[in-house]
PDB file of N, CA and C in Angstrom:
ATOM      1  N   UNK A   1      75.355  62.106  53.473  1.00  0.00           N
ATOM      2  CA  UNK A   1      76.127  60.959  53.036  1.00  0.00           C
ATOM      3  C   UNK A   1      75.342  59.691  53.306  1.00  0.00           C
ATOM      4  N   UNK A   2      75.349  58.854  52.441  1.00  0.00           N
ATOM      5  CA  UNK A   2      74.432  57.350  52.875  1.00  0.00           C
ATOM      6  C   UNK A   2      75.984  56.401  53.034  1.00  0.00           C
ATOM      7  N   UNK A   3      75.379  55.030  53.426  1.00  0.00           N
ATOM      8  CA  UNK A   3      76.525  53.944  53.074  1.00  0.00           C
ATOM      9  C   UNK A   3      77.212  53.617  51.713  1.00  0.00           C
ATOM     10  N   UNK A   4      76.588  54.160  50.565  1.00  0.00           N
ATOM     11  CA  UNK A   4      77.116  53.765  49.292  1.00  0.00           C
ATOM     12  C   UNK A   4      78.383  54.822  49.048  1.00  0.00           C
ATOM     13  N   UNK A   5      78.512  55.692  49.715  1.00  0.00           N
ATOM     14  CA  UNK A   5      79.337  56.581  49.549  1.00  0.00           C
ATOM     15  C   UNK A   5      80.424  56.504  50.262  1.00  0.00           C
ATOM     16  N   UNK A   6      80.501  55.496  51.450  1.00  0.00           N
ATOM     17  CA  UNK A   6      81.225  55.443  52.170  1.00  0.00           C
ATOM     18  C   UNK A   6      82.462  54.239  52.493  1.00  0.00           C
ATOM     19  N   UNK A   7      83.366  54.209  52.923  1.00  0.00           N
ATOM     20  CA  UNK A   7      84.129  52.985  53.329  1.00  0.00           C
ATOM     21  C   UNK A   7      84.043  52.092  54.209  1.00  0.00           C
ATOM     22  N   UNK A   8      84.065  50.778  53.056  1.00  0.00           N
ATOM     23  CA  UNK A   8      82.987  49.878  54.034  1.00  0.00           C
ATOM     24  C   UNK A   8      83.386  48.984  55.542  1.00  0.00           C
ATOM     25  N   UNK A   9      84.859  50.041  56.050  1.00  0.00           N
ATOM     26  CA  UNK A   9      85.322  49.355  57.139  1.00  0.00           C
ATOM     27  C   UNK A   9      85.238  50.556  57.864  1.00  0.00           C
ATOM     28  N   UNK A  10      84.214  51.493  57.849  1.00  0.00           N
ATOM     29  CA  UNK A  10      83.396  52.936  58.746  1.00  0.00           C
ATOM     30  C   UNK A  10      82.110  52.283  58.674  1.00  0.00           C
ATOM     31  N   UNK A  11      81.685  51.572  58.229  1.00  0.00           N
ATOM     32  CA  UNK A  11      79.995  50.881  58.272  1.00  0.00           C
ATOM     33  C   UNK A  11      80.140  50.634  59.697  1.00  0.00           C
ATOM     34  N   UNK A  12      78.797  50.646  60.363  1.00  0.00           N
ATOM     35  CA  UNK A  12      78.726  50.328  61.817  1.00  0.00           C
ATOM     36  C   UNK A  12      79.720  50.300  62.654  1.00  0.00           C
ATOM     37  N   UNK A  13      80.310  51.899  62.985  1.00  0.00           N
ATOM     38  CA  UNK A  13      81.533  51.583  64.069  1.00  0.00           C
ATOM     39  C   UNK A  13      80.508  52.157  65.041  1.00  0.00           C
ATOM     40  N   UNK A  14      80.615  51.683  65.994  1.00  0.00           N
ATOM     41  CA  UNK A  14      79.943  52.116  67.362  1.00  0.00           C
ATOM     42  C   UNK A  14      79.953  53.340  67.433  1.00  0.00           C
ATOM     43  N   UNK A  15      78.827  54.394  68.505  1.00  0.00           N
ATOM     44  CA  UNK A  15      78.778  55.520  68.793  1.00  0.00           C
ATOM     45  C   UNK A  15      78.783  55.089  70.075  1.00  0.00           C
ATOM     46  N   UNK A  16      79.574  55.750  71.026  1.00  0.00           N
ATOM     47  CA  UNK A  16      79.280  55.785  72.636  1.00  0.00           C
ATOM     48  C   UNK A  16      78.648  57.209  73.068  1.00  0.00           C
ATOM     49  N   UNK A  17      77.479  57.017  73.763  1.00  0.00           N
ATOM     50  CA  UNK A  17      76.471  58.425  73.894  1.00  0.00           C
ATOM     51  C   UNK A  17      77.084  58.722  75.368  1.00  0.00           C
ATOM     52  N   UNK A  18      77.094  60.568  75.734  1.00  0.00           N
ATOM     53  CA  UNK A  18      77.673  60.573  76.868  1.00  0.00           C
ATOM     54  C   UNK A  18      77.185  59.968  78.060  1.00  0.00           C
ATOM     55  N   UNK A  19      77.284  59.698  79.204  1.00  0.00           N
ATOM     56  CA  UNK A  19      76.911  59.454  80.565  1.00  0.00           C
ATOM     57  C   UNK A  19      75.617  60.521  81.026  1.00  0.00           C
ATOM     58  N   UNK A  20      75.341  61.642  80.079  1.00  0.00           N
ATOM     59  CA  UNK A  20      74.471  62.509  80.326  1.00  0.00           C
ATOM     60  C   UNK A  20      73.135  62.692  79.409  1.00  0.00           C
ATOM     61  N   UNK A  21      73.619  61.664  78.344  1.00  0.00           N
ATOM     62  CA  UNK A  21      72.374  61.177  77.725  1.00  0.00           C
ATOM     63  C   UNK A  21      71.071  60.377  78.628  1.00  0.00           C
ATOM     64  N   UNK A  22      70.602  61.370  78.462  1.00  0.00           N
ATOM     65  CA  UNK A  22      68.782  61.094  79.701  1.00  0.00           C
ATOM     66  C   UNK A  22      68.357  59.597  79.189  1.00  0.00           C
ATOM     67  N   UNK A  23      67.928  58.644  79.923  1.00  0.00           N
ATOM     68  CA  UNK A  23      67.114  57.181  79.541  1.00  0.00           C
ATOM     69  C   UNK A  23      68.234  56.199  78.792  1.00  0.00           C
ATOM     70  N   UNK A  24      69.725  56.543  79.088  1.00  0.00           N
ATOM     71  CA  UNK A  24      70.642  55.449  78.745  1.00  0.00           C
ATOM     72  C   UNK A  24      70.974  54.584  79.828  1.00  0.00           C
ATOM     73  N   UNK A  25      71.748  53.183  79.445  1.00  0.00           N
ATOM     74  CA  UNK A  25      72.198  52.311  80.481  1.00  0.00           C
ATOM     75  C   UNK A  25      72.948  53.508  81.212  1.00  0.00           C
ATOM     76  N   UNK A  26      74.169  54.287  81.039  1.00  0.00           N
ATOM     77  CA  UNK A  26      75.298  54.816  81.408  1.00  0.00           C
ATOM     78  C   UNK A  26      74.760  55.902  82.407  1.00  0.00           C
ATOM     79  N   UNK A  27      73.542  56.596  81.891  1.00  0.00           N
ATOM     80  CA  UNK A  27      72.849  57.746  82.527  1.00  0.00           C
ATOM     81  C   UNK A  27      72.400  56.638  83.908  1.00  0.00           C
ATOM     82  N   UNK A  28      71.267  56.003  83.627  1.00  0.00           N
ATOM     83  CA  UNK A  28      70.778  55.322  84.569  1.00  0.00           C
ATOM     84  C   UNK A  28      71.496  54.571  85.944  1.00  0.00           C
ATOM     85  N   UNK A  29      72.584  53.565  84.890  1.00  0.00           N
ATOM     86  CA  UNK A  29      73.554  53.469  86.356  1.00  0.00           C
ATOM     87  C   UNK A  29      74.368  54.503  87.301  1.00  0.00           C
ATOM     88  N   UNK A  30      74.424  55.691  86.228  1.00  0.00           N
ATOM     89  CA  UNK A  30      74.812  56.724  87.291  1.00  0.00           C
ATOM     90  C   UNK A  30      73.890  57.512  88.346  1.00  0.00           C
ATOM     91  N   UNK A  31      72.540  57.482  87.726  1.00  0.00           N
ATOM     92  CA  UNK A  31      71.726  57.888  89.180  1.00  0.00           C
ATOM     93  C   UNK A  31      71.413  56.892  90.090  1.00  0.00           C
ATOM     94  N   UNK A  32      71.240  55.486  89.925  1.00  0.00           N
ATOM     95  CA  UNK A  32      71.143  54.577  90.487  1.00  0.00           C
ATOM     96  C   UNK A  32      72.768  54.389  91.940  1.00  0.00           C
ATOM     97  N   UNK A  33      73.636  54.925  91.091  1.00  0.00           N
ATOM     98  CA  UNK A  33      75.199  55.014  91.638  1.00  0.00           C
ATOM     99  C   UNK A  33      75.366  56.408  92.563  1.00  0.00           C
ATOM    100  N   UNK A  34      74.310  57.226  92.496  1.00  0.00           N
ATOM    101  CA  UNK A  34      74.260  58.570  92.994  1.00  0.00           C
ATOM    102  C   UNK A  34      73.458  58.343  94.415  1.00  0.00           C
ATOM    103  N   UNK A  35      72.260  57.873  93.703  1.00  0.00           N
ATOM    104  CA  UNK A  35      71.027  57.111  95.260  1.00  0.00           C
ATOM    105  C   UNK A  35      71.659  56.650  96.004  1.00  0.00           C
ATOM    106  N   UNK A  36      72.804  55.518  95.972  1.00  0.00           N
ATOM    107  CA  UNK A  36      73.472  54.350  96.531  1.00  0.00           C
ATOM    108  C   UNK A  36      74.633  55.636  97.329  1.00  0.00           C
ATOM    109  N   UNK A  37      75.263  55.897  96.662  1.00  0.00           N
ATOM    110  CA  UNK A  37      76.059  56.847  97.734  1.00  0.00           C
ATOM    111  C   UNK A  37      75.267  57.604  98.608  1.00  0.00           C
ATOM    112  N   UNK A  38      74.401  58.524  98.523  1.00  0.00           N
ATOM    113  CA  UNK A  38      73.556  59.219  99.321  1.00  0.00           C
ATOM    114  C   UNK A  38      72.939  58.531 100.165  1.00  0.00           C
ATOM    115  N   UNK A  39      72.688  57.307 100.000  1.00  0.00           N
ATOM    116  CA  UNK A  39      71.842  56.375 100.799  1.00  0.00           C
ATOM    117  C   UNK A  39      73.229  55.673 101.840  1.00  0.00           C
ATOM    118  N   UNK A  40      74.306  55.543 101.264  1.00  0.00           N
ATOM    119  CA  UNK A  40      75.861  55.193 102.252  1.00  0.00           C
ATOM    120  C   UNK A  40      75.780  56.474 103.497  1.00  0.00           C
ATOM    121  N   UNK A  41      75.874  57.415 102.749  1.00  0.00           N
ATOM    122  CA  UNK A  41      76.121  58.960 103.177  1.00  0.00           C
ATOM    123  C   UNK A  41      75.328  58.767 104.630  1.00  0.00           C
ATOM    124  N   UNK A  42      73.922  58.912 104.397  1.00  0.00           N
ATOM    125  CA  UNK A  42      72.781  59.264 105.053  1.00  0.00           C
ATOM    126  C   UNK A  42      72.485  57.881 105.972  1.00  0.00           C
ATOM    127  N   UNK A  43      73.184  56.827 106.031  1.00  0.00           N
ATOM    128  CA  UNK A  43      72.824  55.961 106.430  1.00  0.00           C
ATOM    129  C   UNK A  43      71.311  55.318 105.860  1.00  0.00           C
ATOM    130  N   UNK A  44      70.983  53.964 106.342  1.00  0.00           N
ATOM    131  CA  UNK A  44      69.617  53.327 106.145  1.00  0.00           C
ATOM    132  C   UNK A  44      68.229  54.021 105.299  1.00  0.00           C
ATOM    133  N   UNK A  45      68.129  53.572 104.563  1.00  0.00           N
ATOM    134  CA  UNK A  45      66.658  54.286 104.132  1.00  0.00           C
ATOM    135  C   UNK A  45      65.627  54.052 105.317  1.00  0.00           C
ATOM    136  N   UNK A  46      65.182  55.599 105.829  1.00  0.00           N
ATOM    137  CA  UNK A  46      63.602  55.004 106.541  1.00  0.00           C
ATOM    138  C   UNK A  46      62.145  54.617 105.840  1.00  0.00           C
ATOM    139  N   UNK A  47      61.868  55.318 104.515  1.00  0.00           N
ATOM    140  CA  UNK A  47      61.088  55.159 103.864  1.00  0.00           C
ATOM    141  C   UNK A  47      61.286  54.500 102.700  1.00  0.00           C
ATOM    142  N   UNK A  48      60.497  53.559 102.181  1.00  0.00           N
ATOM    143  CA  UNK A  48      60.473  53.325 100.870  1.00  0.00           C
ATOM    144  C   UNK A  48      58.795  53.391 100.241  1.00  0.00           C
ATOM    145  N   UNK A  49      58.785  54.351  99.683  1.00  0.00           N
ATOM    146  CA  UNK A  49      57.024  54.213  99.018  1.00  0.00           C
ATOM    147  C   UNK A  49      57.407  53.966  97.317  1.00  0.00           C
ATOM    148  N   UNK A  50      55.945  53.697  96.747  1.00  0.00           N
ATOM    149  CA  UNK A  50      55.721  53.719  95.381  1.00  0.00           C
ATOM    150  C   UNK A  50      54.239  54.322  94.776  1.00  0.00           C
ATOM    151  N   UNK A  51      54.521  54.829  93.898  1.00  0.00           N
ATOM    152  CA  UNK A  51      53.166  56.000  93.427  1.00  0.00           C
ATOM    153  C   UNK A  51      53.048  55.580  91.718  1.00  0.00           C
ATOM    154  N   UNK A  52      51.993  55.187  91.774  1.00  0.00           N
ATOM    155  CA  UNK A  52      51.539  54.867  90.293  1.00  0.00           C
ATOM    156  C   UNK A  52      50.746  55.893  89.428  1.00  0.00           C
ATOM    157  N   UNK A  53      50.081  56.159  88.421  1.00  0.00           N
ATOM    158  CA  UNK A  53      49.170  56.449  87.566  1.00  0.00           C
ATOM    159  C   UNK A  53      48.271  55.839  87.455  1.00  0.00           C
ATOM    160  N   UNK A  54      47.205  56.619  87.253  1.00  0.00           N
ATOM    161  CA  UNK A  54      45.762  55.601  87.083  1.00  0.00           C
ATOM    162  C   UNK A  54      44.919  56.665  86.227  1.00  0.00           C
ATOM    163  N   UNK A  55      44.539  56.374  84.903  1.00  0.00           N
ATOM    164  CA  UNK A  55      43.717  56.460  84.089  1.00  0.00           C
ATOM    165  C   UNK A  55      42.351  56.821  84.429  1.00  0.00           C
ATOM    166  N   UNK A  56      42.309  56.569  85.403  1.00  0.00           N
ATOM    167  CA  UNK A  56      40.605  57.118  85.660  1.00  0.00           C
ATOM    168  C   UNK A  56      40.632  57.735  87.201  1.00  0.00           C
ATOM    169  N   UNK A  57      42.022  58.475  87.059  1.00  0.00           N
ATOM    170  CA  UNK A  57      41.907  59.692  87.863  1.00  0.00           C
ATOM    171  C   UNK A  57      40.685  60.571  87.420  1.00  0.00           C
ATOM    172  N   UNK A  58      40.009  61.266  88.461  1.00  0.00           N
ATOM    173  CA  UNK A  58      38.543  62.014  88.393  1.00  0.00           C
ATOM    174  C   UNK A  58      39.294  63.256  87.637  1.00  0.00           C
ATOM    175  N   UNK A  59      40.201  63.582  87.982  1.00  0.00           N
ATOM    176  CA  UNK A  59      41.139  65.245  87.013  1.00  0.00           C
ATOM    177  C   UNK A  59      41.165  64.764  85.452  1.00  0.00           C
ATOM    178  N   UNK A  60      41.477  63.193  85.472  1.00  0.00           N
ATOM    179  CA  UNK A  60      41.736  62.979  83.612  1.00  0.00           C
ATOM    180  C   UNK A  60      40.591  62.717  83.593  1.00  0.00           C
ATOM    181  N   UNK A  61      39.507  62.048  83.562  1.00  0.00           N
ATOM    182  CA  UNK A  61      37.785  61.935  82.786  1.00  0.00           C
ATOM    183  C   UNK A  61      38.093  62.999  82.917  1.00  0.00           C
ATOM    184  N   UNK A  62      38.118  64.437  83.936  1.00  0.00           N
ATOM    185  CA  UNK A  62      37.217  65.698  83.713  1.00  0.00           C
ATOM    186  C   UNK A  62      37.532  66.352  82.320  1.00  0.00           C
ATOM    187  N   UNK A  63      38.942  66.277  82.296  1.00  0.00           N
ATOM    188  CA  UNK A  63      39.449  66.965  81.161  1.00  0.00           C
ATOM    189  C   UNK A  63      39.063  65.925  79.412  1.00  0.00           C
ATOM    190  N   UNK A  64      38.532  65.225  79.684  1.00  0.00           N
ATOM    191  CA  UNK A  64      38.234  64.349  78.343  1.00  0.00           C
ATOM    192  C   UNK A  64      36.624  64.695  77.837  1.00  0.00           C
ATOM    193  N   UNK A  65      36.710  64.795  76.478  1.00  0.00           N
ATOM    194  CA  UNK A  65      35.476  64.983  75.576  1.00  0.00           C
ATOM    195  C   UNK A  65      34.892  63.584  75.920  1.00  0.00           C
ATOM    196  N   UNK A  66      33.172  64.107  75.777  1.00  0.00           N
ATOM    197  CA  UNK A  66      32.029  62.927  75.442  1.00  0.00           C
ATOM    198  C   UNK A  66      32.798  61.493  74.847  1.00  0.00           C
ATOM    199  N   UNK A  67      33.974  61.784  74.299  1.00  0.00           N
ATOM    200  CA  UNK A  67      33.875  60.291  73.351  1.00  0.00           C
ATOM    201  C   UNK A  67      35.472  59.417  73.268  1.00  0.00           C
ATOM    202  N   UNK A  68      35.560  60.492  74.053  1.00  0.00           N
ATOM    203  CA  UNK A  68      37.046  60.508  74.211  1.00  0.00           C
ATOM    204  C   UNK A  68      37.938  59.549  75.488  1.00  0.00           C
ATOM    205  N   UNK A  69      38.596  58.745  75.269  1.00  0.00           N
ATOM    206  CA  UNK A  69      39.484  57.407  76.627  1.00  0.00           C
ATOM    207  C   UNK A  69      40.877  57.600  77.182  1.00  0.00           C
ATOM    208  N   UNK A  70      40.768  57.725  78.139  1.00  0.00           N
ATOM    209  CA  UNK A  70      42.437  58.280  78.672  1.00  0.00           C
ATOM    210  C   UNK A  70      43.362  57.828  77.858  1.00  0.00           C
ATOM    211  N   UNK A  71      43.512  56.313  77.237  1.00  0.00           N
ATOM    212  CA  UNK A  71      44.096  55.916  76.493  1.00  0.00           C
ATOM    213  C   UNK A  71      44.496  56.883  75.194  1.00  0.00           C
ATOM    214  N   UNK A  72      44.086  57.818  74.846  1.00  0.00           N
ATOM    215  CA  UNK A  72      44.292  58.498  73.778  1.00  0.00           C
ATOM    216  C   UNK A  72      44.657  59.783  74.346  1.00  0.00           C
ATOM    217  N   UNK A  73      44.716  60.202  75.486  1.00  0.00           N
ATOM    218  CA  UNK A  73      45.696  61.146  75.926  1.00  0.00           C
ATOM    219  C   UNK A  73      47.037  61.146  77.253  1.00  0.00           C
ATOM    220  N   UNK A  74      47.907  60.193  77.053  1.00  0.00           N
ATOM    221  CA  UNK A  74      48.771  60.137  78.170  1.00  0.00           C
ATOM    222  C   UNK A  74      49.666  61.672  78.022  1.00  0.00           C
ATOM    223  N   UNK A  75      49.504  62.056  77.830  1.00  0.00           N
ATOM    224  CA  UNK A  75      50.125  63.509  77.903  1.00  0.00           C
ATOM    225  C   UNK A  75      48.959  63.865  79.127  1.00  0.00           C
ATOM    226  N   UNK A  76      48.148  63.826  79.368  1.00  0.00           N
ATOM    227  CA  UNK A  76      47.332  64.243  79.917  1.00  0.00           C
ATOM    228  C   UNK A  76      47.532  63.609  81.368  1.00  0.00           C
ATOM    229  N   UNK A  77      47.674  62.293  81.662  1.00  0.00           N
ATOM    230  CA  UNK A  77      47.859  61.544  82.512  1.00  0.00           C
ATOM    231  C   UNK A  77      48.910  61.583  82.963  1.00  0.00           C
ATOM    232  N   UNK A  78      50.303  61.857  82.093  1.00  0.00           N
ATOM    233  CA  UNK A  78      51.626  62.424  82.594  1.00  0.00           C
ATOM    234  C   UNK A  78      51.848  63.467  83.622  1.00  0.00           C
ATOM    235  N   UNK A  79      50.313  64.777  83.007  1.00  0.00           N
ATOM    236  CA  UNK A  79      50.712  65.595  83.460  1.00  0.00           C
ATOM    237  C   UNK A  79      49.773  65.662  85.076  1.00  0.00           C
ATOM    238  N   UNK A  80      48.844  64.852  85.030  1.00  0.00           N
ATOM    239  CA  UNK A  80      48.065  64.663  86.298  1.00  0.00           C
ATOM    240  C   UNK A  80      48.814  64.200  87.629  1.00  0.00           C
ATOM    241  N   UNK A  81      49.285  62.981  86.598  1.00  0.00           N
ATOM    242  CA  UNK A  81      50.254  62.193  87.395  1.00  0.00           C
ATOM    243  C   UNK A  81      51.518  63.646  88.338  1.00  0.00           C
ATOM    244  N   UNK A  82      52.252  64.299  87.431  1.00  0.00           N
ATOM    245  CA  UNK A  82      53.322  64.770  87.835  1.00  0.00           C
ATOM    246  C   UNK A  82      52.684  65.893  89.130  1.00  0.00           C
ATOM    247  N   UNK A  83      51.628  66.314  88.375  1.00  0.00           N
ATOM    248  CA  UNK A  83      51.017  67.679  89.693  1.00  0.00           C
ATOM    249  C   UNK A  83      51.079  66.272  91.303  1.00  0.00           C
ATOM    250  N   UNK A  84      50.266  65.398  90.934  1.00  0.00           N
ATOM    251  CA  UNK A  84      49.911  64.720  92.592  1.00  0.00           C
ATOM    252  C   UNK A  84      50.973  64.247  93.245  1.00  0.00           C
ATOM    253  N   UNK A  85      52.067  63.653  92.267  1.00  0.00           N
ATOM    254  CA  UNK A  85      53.126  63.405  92.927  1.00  0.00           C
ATOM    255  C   UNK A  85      54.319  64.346  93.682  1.00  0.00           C
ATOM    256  N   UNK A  86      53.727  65.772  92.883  1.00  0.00           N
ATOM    257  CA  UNK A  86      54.741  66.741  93.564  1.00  0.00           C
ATOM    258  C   UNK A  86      54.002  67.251  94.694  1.00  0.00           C
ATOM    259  N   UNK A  87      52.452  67.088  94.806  1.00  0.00           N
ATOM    260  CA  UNK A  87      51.721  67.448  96.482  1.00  0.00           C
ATOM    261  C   UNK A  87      52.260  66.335  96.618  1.00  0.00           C
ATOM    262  N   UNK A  88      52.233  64.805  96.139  1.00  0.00           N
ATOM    263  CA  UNK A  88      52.616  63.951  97.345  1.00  0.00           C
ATOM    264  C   UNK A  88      53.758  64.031  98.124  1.00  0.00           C
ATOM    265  N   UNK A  89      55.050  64.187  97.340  1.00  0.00           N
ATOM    266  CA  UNK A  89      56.536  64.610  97.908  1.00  0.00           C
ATOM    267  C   UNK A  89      56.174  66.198  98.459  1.00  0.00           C
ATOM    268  N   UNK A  90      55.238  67.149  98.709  1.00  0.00           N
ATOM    269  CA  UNK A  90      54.971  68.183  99.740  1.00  0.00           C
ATOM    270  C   UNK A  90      55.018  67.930 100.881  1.00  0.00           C
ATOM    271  N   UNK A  91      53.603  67.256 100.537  1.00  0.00           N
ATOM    272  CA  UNK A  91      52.842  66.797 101.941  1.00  0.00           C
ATOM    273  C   UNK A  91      54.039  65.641 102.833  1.00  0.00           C
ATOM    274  N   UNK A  92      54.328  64.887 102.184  1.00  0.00           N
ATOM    275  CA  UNK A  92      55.318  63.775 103.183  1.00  0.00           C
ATOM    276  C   UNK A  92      56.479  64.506 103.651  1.00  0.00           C
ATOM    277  N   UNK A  93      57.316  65.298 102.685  1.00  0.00           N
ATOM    278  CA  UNK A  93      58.753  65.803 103.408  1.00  0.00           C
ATOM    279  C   UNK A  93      57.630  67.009 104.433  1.00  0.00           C
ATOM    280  N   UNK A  94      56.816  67.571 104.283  1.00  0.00           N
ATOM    281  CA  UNK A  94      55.903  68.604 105.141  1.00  0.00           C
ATOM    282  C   UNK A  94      55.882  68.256 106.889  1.00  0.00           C
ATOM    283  N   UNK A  95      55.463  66.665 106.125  1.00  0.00           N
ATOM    284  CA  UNK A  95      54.218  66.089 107.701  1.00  0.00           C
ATOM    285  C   UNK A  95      55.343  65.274 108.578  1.00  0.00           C
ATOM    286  N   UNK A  96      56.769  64.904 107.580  1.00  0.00           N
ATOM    287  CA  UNK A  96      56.974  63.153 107.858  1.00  0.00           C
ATOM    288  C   UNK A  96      58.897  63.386 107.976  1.00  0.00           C
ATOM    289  N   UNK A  97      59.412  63.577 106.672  1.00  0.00           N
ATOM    290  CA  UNK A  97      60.764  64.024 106.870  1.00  0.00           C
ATOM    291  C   UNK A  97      61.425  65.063 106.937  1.00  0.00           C
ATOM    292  N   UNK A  98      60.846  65.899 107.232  1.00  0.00           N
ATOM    293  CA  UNK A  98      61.549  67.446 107.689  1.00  0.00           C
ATOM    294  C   UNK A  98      62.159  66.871 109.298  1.00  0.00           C
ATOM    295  N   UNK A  99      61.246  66.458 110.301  1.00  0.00           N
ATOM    296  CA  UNK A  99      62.129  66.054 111.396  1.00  0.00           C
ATOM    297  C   UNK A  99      63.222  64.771 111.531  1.00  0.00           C
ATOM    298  N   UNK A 100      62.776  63.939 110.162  1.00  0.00           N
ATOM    299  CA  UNK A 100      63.893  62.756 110.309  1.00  0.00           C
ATOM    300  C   UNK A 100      64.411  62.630 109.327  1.00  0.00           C
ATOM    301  N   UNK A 101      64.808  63.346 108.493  1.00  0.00           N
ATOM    302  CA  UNK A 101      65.829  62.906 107.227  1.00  0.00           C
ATOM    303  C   UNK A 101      66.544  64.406 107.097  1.00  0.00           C
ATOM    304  N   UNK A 102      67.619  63.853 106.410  1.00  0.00           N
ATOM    305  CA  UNK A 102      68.574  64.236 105.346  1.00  0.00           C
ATOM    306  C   UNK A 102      68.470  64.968 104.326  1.00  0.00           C
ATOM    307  N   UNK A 103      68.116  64.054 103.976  1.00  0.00           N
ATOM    308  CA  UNK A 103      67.993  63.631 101.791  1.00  0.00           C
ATOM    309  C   UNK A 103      66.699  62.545 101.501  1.00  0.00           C
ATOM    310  N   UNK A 104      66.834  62.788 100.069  1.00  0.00           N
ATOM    311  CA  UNK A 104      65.195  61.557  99.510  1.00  0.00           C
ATOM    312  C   UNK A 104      66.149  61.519  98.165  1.00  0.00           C
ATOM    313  N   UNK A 105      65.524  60.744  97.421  1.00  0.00           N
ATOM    314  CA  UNK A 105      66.053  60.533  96.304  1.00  0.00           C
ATOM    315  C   UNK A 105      64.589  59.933  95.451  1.00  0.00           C
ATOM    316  N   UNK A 106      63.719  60.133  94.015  1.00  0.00           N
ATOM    317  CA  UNK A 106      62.704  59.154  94.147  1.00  0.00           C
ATOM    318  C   UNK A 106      63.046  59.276  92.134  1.00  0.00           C
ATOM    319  N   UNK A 107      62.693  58.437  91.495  1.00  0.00           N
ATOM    320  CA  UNK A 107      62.663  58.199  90.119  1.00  0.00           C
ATOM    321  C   UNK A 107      61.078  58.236  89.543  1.00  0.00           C
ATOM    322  N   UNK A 108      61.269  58.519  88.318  1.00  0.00           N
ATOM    323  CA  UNK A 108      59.764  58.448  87.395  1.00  0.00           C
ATOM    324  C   UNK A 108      60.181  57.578  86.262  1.00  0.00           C
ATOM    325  N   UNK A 109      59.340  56.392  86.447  1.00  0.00           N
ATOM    326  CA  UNK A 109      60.020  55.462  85.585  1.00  0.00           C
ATOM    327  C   UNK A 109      58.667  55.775  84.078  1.00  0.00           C
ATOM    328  N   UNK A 110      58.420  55.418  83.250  1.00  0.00           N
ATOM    329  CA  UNK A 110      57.132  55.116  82.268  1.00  0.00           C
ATOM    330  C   UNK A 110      57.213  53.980  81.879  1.00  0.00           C
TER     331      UNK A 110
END
């Protein structure tokens, strides 16, 4: 069906997407609303870190052709990114919060 077919007081009625639609306002304030209780729950955050991506990780050149710029593969960098950050959340709940926490809570923004 297009708009010519249709009644023109159904043209643009809003769609509301559920609360479980991934990367919406509604999704987002609810994990943001989830952290915040857990963080009530658990009392005080002791840690707060932040972990970036970087393009000229030695794992992404390795995997790139003679001619080829990270810039033209973030799939690649996504996926570099996701392996170090899951040793990084190892190694810290391993070394650091197994004796003093609860709970963690951490986001992957792009």
């Amino acid at each position: 069906m297009d708009t010519l077919s249709n009644r023109t007081d159904q043209i643009g009625d809003p769609v509301i997407l559920a609360a479980s639609y991934d990367g919406r306002d509604r999704f987002i304030a609810r994990c943001f609303q989830s952290a915040v209780a857990i963080a009530r729950a658990l009392k005080n955050p002791l840690v707060f870190t932040t972990f970036s991506a970087n393009p000229s990780w030695s794992e992404v050149i390795a995997k790139l052709e003679h001619n080829q710029t990270p810039d033209s593969w973030p799939d690649l960098i996504a996926e570099v990114f996701k392996l170090k950050l899951d040793q990084m959340l190892h190694d810290f709940k391993e070394s650091y919060v197994r004796e003093v926490s609860n709970g963690s809570v951490y986001t992957i923004e792009y």
